[in-house]
N, C-alpha and C. Protein backbone atom coordinates (compact mmCIF):
# COMPACT_ATOMS: atom_id res chain seq x y z
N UNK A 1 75.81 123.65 87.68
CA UNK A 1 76.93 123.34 88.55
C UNK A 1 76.54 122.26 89.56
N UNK A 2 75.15 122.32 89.97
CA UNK A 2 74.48 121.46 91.26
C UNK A 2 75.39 119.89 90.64
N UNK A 3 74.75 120.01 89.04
CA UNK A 3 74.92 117.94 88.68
C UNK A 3 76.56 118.28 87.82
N UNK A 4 77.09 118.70 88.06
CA UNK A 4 78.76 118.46 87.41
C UNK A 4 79.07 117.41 88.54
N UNK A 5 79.28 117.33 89.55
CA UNK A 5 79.66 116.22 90.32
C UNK A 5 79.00 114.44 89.72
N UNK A 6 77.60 114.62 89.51
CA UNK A 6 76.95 113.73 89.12
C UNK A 6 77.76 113.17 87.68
N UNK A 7 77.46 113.89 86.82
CA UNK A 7 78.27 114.26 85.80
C UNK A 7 79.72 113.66 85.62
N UNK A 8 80.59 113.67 86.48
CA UNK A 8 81.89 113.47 86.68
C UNK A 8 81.74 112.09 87.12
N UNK A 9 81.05 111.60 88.19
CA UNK A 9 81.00 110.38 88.86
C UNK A 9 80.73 109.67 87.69
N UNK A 10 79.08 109.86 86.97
CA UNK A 10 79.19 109.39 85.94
C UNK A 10 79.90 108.41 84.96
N UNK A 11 80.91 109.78 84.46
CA UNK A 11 81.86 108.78 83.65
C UNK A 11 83.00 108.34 84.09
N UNK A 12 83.18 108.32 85.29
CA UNK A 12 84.45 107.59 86.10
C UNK A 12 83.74 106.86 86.63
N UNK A 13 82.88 106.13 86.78
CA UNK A 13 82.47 105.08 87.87
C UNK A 13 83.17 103.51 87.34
N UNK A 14 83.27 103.39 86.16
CA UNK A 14 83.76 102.74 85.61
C UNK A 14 85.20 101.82 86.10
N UNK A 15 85.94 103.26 86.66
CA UNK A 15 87.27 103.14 86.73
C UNK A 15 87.35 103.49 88.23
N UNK A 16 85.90 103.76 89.15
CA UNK A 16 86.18 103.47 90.27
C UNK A 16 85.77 102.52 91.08
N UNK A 17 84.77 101.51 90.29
CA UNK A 17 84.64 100.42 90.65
C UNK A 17 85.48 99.49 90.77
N UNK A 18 87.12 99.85 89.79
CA UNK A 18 88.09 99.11 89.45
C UNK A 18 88.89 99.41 91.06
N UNK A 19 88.97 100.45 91.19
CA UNK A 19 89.98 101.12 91.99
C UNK A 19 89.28 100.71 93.77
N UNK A 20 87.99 100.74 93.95
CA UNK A 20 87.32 100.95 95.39
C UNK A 20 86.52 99.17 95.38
N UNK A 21 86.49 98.50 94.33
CA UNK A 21 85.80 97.18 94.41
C UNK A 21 87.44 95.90 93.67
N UNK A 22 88.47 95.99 94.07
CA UNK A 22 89.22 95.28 93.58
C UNK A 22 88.94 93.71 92.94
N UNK A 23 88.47 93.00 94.52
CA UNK A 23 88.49 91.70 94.40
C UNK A 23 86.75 90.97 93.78
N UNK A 24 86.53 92.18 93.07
CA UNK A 24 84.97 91.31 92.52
C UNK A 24 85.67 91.54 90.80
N UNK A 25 84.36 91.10 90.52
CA UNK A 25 84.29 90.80 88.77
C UNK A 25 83.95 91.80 88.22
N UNK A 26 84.64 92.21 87.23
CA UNK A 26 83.79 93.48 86.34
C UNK A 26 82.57 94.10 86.43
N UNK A 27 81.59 92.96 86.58
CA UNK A 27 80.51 92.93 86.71
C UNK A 27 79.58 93.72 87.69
N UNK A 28 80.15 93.38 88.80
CA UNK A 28 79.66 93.27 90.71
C UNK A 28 80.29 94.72 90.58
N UNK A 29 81.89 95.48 90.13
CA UNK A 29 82.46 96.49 90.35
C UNK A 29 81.27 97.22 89.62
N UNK A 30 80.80 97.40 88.39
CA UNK A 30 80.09 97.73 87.91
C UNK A 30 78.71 98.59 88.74
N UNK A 31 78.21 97.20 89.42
CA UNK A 31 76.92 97.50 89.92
C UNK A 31 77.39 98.30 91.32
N UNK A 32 78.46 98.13 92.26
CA UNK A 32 78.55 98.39 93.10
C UNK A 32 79.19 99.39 92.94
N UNK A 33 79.77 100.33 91.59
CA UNK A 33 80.32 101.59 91.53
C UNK A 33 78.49 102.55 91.53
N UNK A 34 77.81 101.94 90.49
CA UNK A 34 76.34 102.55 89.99
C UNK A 34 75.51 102.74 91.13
N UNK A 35 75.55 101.88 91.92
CA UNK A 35 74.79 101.14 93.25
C UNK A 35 75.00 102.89 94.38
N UNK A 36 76.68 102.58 94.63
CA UNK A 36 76.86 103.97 95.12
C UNK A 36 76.73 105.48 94.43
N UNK A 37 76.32 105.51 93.01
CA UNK A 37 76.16 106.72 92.98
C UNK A 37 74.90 107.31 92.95
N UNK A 38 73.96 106.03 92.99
CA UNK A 38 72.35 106.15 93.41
C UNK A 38 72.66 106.85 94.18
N UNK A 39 73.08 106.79 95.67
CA UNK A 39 72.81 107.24 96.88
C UNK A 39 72.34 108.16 97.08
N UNK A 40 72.83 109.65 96.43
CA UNK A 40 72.02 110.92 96.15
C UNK A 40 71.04 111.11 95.95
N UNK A 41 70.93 110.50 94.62
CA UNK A 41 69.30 110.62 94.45
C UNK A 41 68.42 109.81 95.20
N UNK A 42 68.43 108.80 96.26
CA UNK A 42 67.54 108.24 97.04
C UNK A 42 67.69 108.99 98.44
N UNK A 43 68.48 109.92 98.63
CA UNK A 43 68.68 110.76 100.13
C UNK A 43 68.13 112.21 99.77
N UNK A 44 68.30 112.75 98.78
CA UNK A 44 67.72 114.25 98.52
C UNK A 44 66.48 114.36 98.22
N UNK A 45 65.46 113.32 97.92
CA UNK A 45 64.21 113.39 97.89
C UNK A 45 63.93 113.24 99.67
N UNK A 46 64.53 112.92 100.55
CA UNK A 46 64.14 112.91 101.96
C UNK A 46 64.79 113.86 102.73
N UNK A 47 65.47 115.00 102.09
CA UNK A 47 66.23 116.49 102.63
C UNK A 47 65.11 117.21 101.98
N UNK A 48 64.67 117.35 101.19
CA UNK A 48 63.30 117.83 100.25
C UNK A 48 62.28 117.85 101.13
N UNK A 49 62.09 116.44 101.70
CA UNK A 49 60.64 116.44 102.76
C UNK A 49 60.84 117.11 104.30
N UNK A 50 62.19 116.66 104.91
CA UNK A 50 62.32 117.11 105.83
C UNK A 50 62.63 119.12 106.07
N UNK A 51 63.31 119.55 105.10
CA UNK A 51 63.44 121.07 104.73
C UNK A 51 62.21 121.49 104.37
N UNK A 52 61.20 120.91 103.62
CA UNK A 52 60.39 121.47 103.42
C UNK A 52 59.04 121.66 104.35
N UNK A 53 59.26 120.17 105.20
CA UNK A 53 58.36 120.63 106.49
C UNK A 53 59.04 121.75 107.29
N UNK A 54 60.17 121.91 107.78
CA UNK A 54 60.84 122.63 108.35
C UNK A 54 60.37 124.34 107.99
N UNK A 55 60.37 124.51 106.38
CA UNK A 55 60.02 125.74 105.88
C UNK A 55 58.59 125.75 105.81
N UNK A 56 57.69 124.96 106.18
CA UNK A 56 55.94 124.76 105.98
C UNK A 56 55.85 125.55 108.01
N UNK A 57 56.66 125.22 108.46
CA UNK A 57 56.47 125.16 109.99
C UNK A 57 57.02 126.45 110.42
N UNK A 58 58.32 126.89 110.33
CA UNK A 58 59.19 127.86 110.80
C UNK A 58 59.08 128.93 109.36
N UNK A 59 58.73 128.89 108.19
CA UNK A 59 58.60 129.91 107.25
C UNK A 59 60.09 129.98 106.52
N UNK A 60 59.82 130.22 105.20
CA UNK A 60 61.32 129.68 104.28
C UNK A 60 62.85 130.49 104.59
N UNK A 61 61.87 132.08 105.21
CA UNK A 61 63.49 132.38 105.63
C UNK A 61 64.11 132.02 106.46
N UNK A 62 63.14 131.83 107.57
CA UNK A 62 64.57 131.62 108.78
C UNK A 62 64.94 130.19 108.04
N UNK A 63 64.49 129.19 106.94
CA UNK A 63 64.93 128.15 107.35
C UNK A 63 65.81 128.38 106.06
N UNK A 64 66.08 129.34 105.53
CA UNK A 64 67.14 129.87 104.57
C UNK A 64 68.06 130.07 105.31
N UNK A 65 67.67 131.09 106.15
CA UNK A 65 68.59 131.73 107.20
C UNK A 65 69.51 130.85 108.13
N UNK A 66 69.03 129.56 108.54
CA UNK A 66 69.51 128.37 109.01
C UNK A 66 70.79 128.14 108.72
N UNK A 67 69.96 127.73 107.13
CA UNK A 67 71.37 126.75 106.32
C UNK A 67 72.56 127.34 106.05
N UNK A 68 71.78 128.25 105.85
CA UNK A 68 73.27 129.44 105.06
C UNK A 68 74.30 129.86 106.30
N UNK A 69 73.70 129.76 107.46
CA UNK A 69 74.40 130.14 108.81
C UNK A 69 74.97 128.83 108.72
N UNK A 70 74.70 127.53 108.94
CA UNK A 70 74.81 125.76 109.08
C UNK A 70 76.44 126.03 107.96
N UNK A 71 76.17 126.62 107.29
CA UNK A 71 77.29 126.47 106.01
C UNK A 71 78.47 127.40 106.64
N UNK A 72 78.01 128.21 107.03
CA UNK A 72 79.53 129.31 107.33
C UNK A 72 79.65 128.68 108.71
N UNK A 73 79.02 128.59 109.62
CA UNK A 73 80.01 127.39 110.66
C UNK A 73 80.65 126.50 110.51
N UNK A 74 80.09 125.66 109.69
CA UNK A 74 81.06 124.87 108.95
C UNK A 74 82.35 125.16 108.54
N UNK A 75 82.15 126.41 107.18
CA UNK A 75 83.46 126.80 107.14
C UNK A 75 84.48 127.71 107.93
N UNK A 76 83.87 128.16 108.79
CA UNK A 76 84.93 128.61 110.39
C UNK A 76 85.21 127.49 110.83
N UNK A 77 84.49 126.17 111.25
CA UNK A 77 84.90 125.09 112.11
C UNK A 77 86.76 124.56 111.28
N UNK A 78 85.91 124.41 109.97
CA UNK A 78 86.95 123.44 109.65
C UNK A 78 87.95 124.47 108.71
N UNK A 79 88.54 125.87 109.09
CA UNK A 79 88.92 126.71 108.42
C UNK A 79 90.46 126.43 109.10
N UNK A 80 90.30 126.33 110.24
CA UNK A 80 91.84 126.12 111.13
C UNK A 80 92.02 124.74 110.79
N UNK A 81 91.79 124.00 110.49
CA UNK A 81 92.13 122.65 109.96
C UNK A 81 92.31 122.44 108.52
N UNK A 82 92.80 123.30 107.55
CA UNK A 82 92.83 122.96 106.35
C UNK A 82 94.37 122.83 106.53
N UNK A 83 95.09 122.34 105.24
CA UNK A 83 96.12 122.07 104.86
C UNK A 83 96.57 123.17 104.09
N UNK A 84 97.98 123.46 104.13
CA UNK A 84 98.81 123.69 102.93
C UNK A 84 99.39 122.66 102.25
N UNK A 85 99.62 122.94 100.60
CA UNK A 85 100.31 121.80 100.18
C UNK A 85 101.71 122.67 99.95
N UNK A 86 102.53 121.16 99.39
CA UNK A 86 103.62 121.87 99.06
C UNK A 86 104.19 122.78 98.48
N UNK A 87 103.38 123.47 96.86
CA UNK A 87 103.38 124.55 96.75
C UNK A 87 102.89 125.91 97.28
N UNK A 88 102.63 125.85 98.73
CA UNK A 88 102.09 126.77 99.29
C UNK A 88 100.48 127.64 99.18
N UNK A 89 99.85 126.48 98.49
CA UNK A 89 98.19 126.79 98.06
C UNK A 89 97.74 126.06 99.45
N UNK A 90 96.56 126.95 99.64
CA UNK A 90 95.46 126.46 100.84
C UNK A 90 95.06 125.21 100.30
N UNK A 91 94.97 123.91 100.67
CA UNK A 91 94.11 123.31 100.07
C UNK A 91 92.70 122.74 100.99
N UNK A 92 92.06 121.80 100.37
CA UNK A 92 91.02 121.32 100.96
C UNK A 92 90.94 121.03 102.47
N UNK A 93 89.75 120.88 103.11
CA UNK A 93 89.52 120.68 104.40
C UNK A 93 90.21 119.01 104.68
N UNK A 94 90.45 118.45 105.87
CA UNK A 94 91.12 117.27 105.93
C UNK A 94 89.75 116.61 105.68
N UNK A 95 88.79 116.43 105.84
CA UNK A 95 87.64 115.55 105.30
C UNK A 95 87.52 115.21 103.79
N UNK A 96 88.17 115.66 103.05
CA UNK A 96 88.14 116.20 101.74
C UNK A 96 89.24 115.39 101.09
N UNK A 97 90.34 115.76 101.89
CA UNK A 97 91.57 114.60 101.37
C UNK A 97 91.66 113.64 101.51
N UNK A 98 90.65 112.34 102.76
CA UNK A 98 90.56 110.92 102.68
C UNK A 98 90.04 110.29 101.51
């Protein structure tokens, strides 16, 4: 489940280089759709170093204990800010819909 996103970007980058790079060449949309989906993989090898000093220093639970807390604040913060849509389903957080 972690790489289905990866996965998905994947084979749409194609068609979102079209959509998010208009005024370049096939080409440039190309590199600059691929370009951005590097990004992950050049930022999670440096959440890796920094978490893992974190868990070398403070010990893996509390820094389990952290995140997993970091995550449900999150979803209390931004729980009063979600949307309904028009069929009356909860939907995504407003960060989510830009």
């Amino acid at each position: 489940m972690e790489w289905f996103d990866f996965g998905v970007y994947g084979f749409v980058a194609y068609a979102l280089g079209k959509v998010f790079f208009p005024d370049a060449n096939p080409s440039v949309q190309m590199i600059a759709a691929l370009g951005t989906f590097s990004v992950p993989f050049l930022i999670r090898p440096l959440g890796g170093l920094f978490f893992g000093m974190l868990g070398d220093k403070y010990g893996r639970q509390k820094n389990s204990r952290d995140n997993y807390r970091d995550h449900v604040d999150k979803y209390f913060l931004y729980r009063p800010y979600s949307v309904v849509c028009h069929d009356r389903y909860l939907g995504a957080d407003p960060a989510a819909a830009v």
